[in-house]
Protein backbone atom coordinates (compact mmCIF):
# COMPACT_ATOMS: atom_id res chain seq x y z
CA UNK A 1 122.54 20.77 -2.20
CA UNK A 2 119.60 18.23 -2.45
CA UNK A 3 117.19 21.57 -3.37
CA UNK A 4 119.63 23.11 -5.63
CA UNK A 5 119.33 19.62 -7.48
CA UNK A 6 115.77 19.05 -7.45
CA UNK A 7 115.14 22.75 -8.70
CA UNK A 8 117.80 22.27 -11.75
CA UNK A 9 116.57 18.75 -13.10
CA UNK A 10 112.43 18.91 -12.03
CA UNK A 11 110.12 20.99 -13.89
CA UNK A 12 107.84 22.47 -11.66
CA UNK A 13 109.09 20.27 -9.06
CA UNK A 14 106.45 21.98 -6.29
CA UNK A 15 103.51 20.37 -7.76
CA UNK A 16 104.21 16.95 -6.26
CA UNK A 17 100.58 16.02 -6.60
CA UNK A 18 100.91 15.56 -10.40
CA UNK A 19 101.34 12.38 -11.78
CA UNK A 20 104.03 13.71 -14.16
CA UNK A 21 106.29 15.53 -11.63
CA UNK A 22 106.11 12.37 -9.69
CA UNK A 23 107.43 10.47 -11.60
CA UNK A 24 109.80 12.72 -13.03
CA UNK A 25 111.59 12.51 -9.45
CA UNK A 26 111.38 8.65 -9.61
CA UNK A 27 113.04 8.90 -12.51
CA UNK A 28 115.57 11.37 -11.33
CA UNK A 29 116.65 9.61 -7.93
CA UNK A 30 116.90 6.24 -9.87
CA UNK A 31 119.34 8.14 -12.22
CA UNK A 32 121.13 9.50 -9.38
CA UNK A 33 121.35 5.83 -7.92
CA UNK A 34 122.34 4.41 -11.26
CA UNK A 35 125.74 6.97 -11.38
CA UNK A 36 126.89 7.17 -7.85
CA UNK A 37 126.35 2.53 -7.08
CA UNK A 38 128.31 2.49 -9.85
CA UNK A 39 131.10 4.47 -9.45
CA UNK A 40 131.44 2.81 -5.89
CA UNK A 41 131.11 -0.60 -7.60
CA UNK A 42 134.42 0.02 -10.15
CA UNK A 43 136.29 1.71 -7.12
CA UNK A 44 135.44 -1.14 -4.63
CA UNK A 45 135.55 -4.31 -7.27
CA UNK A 46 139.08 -2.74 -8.09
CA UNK A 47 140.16 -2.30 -4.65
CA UNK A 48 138.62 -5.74 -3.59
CA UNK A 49 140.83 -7.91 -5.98
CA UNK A 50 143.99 -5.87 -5.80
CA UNK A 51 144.39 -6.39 -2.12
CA UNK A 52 142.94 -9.89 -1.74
CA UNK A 53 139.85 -8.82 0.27
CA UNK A 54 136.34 -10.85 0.23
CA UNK A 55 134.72 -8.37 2.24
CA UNK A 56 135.45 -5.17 -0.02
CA UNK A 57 134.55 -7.16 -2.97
CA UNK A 58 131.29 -8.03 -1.41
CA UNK A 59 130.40 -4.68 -0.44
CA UNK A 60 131.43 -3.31 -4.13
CA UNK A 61 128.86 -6.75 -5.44
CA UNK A 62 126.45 -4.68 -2.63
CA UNK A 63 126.63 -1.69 -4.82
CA UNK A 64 126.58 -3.18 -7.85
CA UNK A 65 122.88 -4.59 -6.79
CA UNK A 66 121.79 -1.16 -5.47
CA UNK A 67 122.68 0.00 -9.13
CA UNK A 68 120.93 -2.25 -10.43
CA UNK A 69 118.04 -1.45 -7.92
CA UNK A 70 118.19 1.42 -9.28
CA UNK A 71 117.57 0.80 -12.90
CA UNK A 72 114.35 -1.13 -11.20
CA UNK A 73 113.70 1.68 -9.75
CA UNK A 74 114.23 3.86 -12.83
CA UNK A 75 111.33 0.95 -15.10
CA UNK A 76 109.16 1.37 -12.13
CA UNK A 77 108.30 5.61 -11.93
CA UNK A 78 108.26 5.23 -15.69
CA UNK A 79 105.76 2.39 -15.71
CA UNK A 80 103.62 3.60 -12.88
CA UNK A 81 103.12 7.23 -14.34
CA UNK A 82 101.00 5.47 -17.43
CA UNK A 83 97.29 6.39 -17.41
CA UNK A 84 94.82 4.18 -16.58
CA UNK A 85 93.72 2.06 -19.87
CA UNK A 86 90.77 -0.26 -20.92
CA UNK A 87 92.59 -3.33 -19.25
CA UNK A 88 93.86 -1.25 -16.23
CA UNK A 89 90.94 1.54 -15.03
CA UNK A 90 92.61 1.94 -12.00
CA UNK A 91 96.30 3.37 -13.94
CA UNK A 92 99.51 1.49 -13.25
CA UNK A 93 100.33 3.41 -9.84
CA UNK A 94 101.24 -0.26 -7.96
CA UNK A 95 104.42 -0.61 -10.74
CA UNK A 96 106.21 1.45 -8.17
CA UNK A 97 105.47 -1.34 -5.37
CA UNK A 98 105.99 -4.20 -7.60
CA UNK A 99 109.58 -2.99 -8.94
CA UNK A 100 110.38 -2.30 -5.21
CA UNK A 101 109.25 -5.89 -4.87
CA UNK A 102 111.76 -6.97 -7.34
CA UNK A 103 114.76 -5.24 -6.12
CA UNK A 104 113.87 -6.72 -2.47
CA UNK A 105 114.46 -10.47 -4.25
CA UNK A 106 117.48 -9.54 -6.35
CA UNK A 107 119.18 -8.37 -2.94
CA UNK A 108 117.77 -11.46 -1.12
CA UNK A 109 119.52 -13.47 -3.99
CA UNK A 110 122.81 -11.49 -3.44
CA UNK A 111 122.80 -11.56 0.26
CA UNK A 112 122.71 -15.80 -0.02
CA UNK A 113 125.52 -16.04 -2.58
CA UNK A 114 127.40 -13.16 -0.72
CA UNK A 115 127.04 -15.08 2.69
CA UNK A 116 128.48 -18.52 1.45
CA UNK A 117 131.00 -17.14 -0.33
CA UNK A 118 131.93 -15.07 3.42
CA UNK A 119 131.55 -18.51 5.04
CA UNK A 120 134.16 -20.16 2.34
CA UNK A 121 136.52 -17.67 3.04
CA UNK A 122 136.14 -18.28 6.94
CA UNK A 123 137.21 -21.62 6.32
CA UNK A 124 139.81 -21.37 4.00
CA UNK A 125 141.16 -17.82 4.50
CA UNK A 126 143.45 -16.17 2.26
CA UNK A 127 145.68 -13.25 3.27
CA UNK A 128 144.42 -9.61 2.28
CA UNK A 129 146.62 -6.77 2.09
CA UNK A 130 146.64 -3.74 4.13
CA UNK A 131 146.48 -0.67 1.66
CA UNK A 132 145.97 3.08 2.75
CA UNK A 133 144.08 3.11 -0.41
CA UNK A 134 141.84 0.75 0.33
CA UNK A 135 141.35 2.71 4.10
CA UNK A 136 140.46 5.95 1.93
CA UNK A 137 138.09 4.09 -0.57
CA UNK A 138 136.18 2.52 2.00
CA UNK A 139 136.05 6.04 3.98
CA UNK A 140 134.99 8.05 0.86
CA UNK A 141 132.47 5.40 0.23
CA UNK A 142 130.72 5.60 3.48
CA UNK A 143 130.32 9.49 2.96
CA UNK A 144 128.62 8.83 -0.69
CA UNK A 145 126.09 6.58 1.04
CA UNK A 146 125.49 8.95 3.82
CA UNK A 147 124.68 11.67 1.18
CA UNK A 148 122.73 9.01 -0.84
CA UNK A 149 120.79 8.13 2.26
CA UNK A 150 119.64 11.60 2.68
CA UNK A 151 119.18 12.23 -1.32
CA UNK A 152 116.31 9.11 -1.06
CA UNK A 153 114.76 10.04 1.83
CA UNK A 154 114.52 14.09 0.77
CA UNK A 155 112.81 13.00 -2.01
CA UNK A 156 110.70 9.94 -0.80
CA UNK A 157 109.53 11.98 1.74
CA UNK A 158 108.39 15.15 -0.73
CA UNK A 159 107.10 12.56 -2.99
CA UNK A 160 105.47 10.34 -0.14
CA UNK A 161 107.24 7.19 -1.88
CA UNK A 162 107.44 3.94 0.51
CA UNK A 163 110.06 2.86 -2.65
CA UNK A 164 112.80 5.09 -2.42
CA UNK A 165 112.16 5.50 1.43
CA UNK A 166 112.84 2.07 1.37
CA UNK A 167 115.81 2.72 -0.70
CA UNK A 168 117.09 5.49 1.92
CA UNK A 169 117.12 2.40 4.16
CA UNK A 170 119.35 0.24 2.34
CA UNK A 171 121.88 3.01 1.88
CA UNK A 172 122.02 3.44 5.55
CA UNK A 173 122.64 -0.08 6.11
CA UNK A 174 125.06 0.36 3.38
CA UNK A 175 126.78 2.70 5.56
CA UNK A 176 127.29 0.45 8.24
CA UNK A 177 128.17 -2.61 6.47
CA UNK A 178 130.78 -0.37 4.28
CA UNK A 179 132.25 0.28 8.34
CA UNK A 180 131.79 -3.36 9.20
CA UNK A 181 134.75 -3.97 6.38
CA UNK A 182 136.53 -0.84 7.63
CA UNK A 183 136.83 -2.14 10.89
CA UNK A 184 137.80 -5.32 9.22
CA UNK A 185 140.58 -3.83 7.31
CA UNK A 186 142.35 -1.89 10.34
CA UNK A 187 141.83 -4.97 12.81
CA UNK A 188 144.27 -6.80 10.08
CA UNK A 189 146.84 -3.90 10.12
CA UNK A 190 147.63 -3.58 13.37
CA UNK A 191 146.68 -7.72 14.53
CA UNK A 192 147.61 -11.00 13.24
CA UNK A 193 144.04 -11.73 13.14
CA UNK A 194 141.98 -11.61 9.35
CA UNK A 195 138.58 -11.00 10.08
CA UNK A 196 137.69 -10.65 6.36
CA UNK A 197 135.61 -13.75 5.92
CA UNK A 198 133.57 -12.59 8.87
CA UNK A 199 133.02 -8.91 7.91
CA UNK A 200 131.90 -10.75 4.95
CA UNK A 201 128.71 -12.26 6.75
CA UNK A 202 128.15 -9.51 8.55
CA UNK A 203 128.05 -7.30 4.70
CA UNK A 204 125.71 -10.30 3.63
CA UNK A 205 123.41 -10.12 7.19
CA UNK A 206 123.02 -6.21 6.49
CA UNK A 207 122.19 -7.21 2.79
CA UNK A 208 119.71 -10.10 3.77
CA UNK A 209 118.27 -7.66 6.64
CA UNK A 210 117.36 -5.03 4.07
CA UNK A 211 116.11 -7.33 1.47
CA UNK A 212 113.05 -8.85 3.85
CA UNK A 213 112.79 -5.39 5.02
CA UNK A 214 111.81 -4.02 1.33
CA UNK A 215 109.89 -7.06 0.81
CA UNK A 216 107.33 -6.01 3.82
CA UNK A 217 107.28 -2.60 3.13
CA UNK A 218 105.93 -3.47 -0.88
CA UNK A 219 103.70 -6.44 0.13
CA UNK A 220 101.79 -4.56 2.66
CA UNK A 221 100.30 -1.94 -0.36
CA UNK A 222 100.05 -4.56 -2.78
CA UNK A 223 97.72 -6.61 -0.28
CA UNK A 224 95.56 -3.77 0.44
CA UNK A 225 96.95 -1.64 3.36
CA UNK A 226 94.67 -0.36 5.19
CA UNK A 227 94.03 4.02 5.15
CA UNK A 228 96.30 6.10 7.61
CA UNK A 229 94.22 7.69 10.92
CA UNK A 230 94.72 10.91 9.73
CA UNK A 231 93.28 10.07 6.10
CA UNK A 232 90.45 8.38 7.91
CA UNK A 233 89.45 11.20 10.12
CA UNK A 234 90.15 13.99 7.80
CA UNK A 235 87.37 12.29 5.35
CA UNK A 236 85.27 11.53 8.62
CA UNK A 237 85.23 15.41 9.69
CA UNK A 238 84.83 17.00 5.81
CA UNK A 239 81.93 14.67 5.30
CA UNK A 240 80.20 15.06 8.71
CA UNK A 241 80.91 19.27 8.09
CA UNK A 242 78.05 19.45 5.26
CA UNK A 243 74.62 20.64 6.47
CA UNK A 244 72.14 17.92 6.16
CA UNK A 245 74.74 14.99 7.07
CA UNK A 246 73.74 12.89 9.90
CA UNK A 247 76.49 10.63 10.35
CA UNK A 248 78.76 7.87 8.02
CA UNK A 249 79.82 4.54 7.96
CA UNK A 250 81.30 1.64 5.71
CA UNK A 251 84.11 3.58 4.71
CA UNK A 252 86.06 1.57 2.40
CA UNK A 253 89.45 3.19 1.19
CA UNK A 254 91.51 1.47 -1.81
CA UNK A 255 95.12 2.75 -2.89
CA UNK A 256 96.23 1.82 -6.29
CA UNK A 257 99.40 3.73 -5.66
CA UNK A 258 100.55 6.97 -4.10
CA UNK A 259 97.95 9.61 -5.09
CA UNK A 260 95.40 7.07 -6.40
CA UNK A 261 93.12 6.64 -3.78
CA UNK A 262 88.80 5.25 -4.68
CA UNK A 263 86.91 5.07 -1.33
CA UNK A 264 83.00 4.67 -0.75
CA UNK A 265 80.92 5.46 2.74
CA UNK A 266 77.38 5.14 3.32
CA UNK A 267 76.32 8.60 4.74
CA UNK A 268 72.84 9.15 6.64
CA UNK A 269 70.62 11.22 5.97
CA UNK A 270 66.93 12.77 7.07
CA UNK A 271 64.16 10.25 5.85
CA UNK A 272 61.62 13.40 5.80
CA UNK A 273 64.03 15.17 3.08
CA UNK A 274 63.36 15.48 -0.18
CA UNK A 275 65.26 12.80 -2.08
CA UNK A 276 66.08 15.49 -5.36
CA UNK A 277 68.26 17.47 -2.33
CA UNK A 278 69.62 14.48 -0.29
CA UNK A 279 70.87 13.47 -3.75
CA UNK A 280 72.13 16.92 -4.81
CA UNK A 281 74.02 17.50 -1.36
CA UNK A 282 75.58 13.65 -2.20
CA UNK A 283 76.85 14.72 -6.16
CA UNK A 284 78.26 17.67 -4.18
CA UNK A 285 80.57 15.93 -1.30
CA UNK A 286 81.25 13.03 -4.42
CA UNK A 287 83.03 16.45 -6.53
CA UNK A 288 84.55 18.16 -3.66
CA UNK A 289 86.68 14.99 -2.64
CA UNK A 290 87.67 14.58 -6.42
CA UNK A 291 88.37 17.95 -6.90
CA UNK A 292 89.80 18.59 -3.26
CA UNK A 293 91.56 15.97 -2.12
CA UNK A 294 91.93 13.95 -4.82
CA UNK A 295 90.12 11.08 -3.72
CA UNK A 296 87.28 9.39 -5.98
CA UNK A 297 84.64 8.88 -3.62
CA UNK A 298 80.99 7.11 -3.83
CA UNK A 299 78.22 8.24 -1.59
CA UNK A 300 75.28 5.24 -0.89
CA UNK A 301 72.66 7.72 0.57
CA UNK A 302 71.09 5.94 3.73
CA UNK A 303 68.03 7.59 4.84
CA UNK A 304 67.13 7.69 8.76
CA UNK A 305 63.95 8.35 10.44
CA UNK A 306 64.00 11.06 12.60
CA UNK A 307 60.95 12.87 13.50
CA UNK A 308 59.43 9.44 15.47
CA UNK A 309 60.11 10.39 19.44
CA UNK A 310 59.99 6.50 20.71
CA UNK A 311 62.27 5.89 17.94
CA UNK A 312 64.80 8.40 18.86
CA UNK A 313 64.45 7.46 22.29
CA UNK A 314 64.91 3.71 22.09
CA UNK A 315 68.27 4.80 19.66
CA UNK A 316 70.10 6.96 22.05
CA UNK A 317 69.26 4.05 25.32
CA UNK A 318 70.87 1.41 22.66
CA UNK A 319 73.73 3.69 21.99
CA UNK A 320 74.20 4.33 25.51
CA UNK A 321 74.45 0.21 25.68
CA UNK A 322 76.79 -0.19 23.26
CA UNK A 323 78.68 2.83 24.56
CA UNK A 324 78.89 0.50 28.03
CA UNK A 325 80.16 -2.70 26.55
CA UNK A 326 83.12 -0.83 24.87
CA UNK A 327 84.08 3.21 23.88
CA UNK A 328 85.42 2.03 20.32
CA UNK A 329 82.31 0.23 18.99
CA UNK A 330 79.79 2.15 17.48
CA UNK A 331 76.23 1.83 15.70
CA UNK A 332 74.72 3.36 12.64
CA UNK A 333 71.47 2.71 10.20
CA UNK A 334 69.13 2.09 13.24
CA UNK A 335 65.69 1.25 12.50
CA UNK A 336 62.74 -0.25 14.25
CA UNK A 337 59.81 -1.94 12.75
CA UNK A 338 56.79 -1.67 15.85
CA UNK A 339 54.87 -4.68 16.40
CA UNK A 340 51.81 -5.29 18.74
CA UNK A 341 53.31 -8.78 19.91
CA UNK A 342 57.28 -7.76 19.21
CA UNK A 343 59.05 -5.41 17.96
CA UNK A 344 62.51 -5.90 15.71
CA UNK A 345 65.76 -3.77 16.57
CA UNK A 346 67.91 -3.44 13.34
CA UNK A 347 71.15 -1.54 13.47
CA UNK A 348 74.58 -2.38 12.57
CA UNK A 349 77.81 -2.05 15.18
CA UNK A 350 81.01 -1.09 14.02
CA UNK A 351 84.18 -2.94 15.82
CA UNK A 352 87.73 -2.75 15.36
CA UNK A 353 89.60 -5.77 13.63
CA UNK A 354 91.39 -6.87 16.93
CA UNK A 355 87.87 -5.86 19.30
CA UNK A 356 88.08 -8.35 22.48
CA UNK A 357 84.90 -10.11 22.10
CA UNK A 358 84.28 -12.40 18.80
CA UNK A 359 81.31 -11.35 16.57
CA UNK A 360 79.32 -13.80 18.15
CA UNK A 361 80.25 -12.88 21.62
CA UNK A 362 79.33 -9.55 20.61
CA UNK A 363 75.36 -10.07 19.65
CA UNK A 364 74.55 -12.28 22.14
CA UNK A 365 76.22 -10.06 24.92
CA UNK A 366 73.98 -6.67 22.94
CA UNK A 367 70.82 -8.69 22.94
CA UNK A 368 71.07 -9.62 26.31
CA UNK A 369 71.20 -5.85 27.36
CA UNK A 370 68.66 -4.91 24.56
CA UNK A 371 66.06 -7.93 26.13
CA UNK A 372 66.83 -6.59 29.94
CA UNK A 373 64.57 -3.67 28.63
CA UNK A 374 61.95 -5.41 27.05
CA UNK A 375 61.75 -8.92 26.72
CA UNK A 376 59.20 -8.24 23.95
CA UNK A 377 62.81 -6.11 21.62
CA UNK A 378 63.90 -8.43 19.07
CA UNK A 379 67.63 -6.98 18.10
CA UNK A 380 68.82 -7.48 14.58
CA UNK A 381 72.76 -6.87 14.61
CA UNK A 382 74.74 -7.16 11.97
CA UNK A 383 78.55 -6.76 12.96
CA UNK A 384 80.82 -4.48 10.99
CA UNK A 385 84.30 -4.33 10.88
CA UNK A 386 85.23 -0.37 9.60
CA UNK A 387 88.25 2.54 10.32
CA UNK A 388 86.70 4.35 13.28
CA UNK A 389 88.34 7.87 13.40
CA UNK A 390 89.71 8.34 17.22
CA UNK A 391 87.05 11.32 17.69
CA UNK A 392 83.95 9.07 16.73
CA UNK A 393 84.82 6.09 19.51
């Protein structure tokens, strides 16, 4: 069903890696929402004040948001698929996170007026009306969300869209708030008891619950989330698999939206090689990662001696010191400058953001080590904090 749609209404609909395609299944799904929310919305709202029930109403108001969401939604892909511009060089990718952003305050908004309404009713109930209709609306409605549910999430996944993910999760809660008021409904049939008001909250608690829930999920990219492992390592073993490449470090990797990635590494190479080929084999990795994996990459070429023996000796003891203190810290642009009287150690080490020791804790506890050799080793350390791939700790 879900492929048989995505074939008829998405041209070329394989090629999710263009910009256009993308967003032409952004625009799609938020269609999609737009119909089906509101069909549930005239059903539910109809339902709701024919038979007296707060909880039915609020769940059709639920739907009515998520159709509006929707439209968001809808703005959002068709925002976010403009090229990048003189005032925006980076394209207008983020639109997607900062209409998901606005949807997560409309439903916080709803979820507060939806929960003191609930609470009114609680203490001053009125008496709803048992209806088979109203059993088979409710039922009916729960299937629509569980095929919407599955719609979003098809196509956020192919699409790689923390959005309409996001969206997949409010129709699930959707699903079980649409039971909450099921179970409210049959509880008054067959007991003297209205639990109406209460289903209410409990409609307005999924609501809230999914509103803070979108609001993380769209902050987090908007802040600057930080790469995935696999994107880290992947870019850690192409780089390192080019002849001439001695190792790489500083990776920075920005997202401007899905498929809009600009990253930057400082990669090592021989001091001894000519510069004209260091800087040739450095335009080549820069075009591969544009052209390959879409990724707009700039190289700082950092060249390391490596034909001085006492050099290369004194760098693999250090490493092997560093390698001691902890396995995920790691050092790169090593140099030494020999002295007659002293000699200085330069090198930066690489730590994780939540390493055990403080930076400070970190150089004095190195140099302590580094002076245990030779009293007469100045070290120079400047601390890094950097995505270390799992097979380079």
């Amino acid at each position: 069903m879900f492929n048989f749609l995505i074939k008829s209404f998405i041209k070329d609909y394989r090629n999710v890696s263009d910009f256009k395609v993308r967003e032409n299944y952004g625009k799609f799904s938020g269609i999609v929402g737009i119909a089906t929310n509101i069909i549930l919305f005239i059903i539910k709202i109809t339902a709701g004040t024919l038979f007296h029930s707060i909880a039915i109403t609020a769940d059709a108001i639920n739907n009515l948001s998520d159709s509006g969401s929707s439209i968001v939604t809808l703005v959002g892909f068709k925002l976010s698929g403009k090229p990048a511009d003189k005032e925006h060089p980076y394209g207008h990718a983020r639109m997607e996170y900062i209409s998901g952003l606005i949807v997560s305050f409309v439903i916080l908004m709803l979820g507060f007026q939806l929960i003191m309404t609930s609470f009114s009713k609680i203490f001053h109930p009125e008496p709803a009306e048992f209806s088979i209709i109203s059993v088979v609306i409710l039922v009916v409605s729960i299937f629509i969300k569980l095929w919407q549910c599955m719609f979003y999430r098809k196509v956020g996944s192919i699409i790689d869209s923390t959005t309409l993910l996001a969206t997949s999760m409010d129709s699930r809660n959707d699903i079980f708030a649409t039971s909450a008021v099921l179970l409210g409904t049959v509880i008054t049939k067959f007991t003297s008891f209205n639990p109406d008001g209460y289903m209410g909250v409990i409609v307005a608690i999924f609501i809230l619950i999914t509103g803070f829930k979108v609001i993380m999920e769209t902050i987090s990219p908007l802040l600057g989330k930080a790469p995935t492992k696999e994107m880290v390592e992947d870019i850690y073993k192409k780089i390192l698999s080019y002849d001439g490449i001695i190792g790489l470090h500083d990776l920075e990797v920005h997202s401007y939206g899905a498929g809009q990635y600009f990253a930057s590494v400082h990669c090592e190479v021989s001091a001894e090689q000519d510069i004209m080929i260091s800087h040739d084999l450095i335009d080549n990795i820069e075009r591969d990662f544009t052209k390959e994996e879409k990724i707009n990459l700039v190289i700082h070429l950092d060249p390391i001696v490596t034909n001085d023996p006492k050099t290369n000796e004194l760098r693999v003891l250090i490493g092997e010191i560093i390698k001691s203190i902890s396995d995920v810290i790691c050092m790169h642009d090593f140099r030494v400058v020999w002295g007659m009287s002293h000699s200085n150690i330069i090198f930066d080490v690489v730590v994780p953001y939540n390493f055990s020791h403080s930076d400070k804790e970190l150089v004095q506890l190195i140099s302590e080590k580094i002076h245990n050799i030779n009293s007469a080793y100045y070290p120079v350390i400047t601390v890094d904090h950097d995505y270390i791939p799992t097979d380079e700790k």
